[in-house]
Protein backbone atom coordinates (compact mmCIF):
# COMPACT_ATOMS: atom_id res chain seq x y z
CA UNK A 1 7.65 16.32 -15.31
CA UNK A 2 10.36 15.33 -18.14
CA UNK A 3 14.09 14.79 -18.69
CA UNK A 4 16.50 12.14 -16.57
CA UNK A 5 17.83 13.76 -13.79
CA UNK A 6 16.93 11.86 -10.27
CA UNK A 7 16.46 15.44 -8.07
CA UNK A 8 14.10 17.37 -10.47
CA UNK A 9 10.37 16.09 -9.13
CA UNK A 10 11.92 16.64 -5.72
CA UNK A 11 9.03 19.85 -5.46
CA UNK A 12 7.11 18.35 -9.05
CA UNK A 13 5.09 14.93 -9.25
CA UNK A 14 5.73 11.77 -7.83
CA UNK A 15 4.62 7.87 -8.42
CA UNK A 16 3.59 6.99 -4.96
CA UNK A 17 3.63 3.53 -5.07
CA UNK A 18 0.92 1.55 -2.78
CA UNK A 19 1.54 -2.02 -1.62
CA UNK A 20 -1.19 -2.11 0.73
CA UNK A 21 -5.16 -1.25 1.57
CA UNK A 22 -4.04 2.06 -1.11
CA UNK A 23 -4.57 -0.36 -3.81
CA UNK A 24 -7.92 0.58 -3.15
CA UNK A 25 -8.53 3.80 -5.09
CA UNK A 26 -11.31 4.49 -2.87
CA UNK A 27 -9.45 4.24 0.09
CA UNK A 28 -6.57 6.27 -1.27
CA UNK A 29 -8.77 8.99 -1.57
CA UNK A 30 -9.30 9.29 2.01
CA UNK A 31 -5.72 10.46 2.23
CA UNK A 32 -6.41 13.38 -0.46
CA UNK A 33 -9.96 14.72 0.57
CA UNK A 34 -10.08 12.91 4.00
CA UNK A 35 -12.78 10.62 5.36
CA UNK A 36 -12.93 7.43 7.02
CA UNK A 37 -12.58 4.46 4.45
CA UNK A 38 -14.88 1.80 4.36
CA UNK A 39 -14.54 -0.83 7.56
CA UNK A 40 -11.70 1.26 8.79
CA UNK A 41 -11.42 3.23 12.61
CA UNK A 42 -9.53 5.95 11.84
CA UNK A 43 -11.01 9.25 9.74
CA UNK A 44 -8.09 11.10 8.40
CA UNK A 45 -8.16 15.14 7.78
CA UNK A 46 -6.63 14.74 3.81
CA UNK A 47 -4.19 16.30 2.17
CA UNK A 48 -3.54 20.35 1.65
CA UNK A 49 -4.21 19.72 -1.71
CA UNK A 50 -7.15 17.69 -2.82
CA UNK A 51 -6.66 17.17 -6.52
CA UNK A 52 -7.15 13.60 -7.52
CA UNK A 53 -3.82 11.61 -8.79
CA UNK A 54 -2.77 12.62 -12.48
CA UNK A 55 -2.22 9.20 -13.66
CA UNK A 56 -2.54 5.57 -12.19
CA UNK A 57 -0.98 1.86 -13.17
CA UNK A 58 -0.71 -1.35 -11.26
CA UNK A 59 2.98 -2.75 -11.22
CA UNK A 60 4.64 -5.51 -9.43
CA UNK A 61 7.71 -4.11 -7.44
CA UNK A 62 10.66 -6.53 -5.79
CA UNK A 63 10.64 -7.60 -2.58
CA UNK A 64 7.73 -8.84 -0.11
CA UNK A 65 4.65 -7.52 1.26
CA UNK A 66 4.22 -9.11 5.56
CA UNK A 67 1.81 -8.67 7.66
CA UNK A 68 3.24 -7.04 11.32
CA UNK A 69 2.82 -4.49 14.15
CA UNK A 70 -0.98 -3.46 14.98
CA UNK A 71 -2.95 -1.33 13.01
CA UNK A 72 -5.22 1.14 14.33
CA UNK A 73 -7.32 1.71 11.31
CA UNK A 74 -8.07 -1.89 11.03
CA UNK A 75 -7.09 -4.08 13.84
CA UNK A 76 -4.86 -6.95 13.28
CA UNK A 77 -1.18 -6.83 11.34
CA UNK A 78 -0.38 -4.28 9.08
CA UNK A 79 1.06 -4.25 5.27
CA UNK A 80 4.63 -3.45 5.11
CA UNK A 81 6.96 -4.11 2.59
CA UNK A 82 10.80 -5.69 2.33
CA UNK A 83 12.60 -4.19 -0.84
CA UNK A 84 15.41 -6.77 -0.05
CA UNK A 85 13.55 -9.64 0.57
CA UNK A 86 13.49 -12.43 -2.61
CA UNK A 87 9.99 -11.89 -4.85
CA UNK A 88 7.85 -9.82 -6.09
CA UNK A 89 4.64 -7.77 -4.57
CA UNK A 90 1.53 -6.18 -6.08
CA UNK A 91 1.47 -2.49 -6.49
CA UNK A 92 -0.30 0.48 -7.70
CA UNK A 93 1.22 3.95 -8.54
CA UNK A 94 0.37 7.62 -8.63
CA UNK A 95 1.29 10.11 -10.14
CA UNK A 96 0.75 13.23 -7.43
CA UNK A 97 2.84 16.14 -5.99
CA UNK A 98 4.96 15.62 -3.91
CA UNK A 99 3.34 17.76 -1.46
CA UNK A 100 0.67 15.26 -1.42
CA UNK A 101 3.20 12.34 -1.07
CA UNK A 102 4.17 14.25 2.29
CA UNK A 103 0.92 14.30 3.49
CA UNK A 104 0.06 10.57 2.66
CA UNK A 105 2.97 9.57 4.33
CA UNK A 106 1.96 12.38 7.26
CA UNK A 107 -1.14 10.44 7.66
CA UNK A 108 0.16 6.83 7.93
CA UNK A 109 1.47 7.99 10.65
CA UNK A 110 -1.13 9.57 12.01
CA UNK A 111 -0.16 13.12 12.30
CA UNK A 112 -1.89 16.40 10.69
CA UNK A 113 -0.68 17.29 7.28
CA UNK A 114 1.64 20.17 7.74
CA UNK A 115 4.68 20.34 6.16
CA UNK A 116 6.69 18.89 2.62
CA UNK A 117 9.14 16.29 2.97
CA UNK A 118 12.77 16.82 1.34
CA UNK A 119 12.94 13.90 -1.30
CA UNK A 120 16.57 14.99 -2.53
CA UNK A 121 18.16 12.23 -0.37
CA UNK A 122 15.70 9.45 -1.75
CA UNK A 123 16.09 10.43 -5.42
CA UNK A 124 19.48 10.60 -5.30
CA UNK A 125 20.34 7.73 -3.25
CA UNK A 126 17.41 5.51 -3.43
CA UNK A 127 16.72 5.62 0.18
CA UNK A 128 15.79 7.68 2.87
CA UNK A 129 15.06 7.64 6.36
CA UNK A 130 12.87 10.43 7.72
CA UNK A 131 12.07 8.84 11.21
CA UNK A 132 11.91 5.59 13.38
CA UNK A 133 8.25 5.13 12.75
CA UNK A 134 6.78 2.40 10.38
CA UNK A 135 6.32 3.86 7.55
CA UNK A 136 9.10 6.96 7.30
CA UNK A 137 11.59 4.78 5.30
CA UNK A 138 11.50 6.08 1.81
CA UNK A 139 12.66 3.71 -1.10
CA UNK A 140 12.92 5.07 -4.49
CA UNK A 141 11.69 1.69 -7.14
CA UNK A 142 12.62 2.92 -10.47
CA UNK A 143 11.85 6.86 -12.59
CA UNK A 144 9.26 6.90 -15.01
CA UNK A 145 9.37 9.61 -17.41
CA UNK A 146 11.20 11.73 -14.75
CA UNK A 147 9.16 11.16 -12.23
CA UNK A 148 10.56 8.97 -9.10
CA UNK A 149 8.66 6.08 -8.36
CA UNK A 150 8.58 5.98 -4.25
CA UNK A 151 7.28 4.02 -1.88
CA UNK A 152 7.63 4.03 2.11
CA UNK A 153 8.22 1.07 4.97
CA UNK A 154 9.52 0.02 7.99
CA UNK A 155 13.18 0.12 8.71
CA UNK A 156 13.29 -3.09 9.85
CA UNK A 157 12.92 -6.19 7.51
CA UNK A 158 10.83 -9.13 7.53
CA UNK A 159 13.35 -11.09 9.72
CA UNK A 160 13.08 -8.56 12.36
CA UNK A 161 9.97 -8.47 13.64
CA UNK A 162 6.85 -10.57 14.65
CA UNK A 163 4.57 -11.26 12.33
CA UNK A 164 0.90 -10.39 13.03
CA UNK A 165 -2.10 -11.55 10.96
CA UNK A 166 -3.93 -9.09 9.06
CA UNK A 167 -7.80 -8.61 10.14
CA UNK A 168 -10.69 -9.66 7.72
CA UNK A 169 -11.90 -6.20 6.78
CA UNK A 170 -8.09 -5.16 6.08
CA UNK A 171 -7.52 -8.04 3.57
CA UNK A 172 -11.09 -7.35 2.14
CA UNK A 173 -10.07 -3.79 1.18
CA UNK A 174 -6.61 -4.98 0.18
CA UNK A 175 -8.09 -7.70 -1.92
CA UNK A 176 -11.20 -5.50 -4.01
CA UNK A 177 -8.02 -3.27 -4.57
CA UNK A 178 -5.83 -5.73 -6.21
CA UNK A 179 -9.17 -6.92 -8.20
CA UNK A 180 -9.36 -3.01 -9.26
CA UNK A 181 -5.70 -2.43 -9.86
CA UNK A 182 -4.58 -5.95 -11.49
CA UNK A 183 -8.17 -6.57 -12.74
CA UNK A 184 -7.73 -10.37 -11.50
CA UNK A 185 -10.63 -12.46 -10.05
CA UNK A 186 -11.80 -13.22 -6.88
CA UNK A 187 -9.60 -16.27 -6.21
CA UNK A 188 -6.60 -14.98 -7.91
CA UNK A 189 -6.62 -11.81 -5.18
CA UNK A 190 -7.13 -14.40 -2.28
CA UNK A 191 -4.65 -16.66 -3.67
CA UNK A 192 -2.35 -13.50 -3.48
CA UNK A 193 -2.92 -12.34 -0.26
CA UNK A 194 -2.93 -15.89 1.82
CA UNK A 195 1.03 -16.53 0.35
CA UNK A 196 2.02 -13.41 2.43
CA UNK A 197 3.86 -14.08 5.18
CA UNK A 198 1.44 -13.01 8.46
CA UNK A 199 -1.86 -14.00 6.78
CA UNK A 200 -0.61 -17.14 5.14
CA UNK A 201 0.06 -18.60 8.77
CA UNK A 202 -3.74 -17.84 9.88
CA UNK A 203 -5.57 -17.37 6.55
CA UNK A 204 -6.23 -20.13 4.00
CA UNK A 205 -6.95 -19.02 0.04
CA UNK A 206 -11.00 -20.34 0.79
CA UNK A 207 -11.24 -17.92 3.02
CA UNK A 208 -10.25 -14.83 2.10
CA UNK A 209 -12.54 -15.88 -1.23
CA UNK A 210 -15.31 -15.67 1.12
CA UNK A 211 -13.97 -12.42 2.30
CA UNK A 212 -14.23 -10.94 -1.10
CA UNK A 213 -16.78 -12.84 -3.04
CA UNK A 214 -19.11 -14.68 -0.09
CA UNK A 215 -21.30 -16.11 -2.87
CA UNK A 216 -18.69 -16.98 -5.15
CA UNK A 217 -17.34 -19.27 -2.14
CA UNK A 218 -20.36 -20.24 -0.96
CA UNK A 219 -21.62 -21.77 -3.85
CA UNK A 220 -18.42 -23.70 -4.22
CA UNK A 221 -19.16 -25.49 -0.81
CA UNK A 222 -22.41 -25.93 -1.40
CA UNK A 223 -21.75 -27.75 -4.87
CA UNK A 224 -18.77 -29.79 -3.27
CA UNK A 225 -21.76 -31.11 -0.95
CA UNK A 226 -24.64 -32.28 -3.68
């Protein structure tokens, strides 16, 4: 994909941009060949097409990442993400089809992968809304090279709805993915993910470290003891 205008990767590639446990490539690739990711209790069927994403970058988008509503992959709060809300929030793109980027988003919602999604109305506007459910709002970020850089939420914001604390196994595979994606340490992830609001009212920075580094942790405690 090349050139400027907004509509011309509406049936070309797309940057899906991930904000959640799809910072984890690994996990991301559930939703192309299918499978269950790791500590999750959901296997999904993958997409029609299972070629791996073209390209791949970690970006920080604005707006803020909260924890709400129950997830049935992990238990606990889900990510979703506020485009309007003040600050910034860790990301990682893809490039992919946007037949793919239809099935992702079929998936998050748990349904079959069927049928494409018309992106016109996103890439024109910046934002579409394709359904009620949690994750059928389309926001268009920025274009890179042509390609739109799209990600999908609630409609609701932040201020709308309860927030629910994520489980440990979610914020483990959220946090190895911004380790991956951002290729920051242990405590720089955890920092991260205990200042967003739903895990920062249950979760402290210590210990989501010993969620994603247990020895790293432990060894602090055990030296703040001798």
């Amino acid at each position: 994909m090349r050139g400027n205008d907004p509509g011309c990767s509406v049936t070309g590639l797309v940057w899906y941009v991930a904000y959640g446990s799809n910072l984890s490539a690994s996990r991301f690739s559930c939703y192309l060949r299918g499978g269950r990711p790791t500590g999750a209790a959901v296997t999904y069927p993958g997409a029609r097409d299972h070629s791996p994403p073209r390209d791949g970058k970690a970006l920080w988008i604005p707006g803020v990442v909260y924890f709400a509503t129950r997830s049935r992959a992990w238990g606990g709060g889900r990510a979703l993400y506020d485009p309007d809300a003040p600050g910034t929030a860790a990301a990682r793109a893809y490039l992919i089809t946007a037949g793919q980027f239809a099935d992702i988003v079929a998936q998050e919602m748990y349904r079959a992968p069927a049928t494409d999604l018309d992106l016109s109305e996103v890439t024109t506007t910046g934002r579409a809304q394709i359904g009620d459910g949690r994750y059928e709002t389309l926001i268009r970020l920025a274009h890179d090279e042509g390609a739109p850089m799209v990600t999908f939420t609630a409609p609701w914001g932040i201020q709308d709805v309860p927030l629910l604390s994520p489980s440990a196994r979610y914020l483990q595979t959220l946090g190895h993915g911004l380790r991956e994606a951002h290729g920051c340490d242990h405590q720089a992830a955890a920092r991260y993910l205990a200042s967003l609001p739903g895990a920062r009212e249950a979760w402290t920075t210590e210990q989501i470290t010993s969620l994603l580094a247990p020895d790293v942790a432990g060894a602090r405690r055990a030296g703040r003891r001798e």
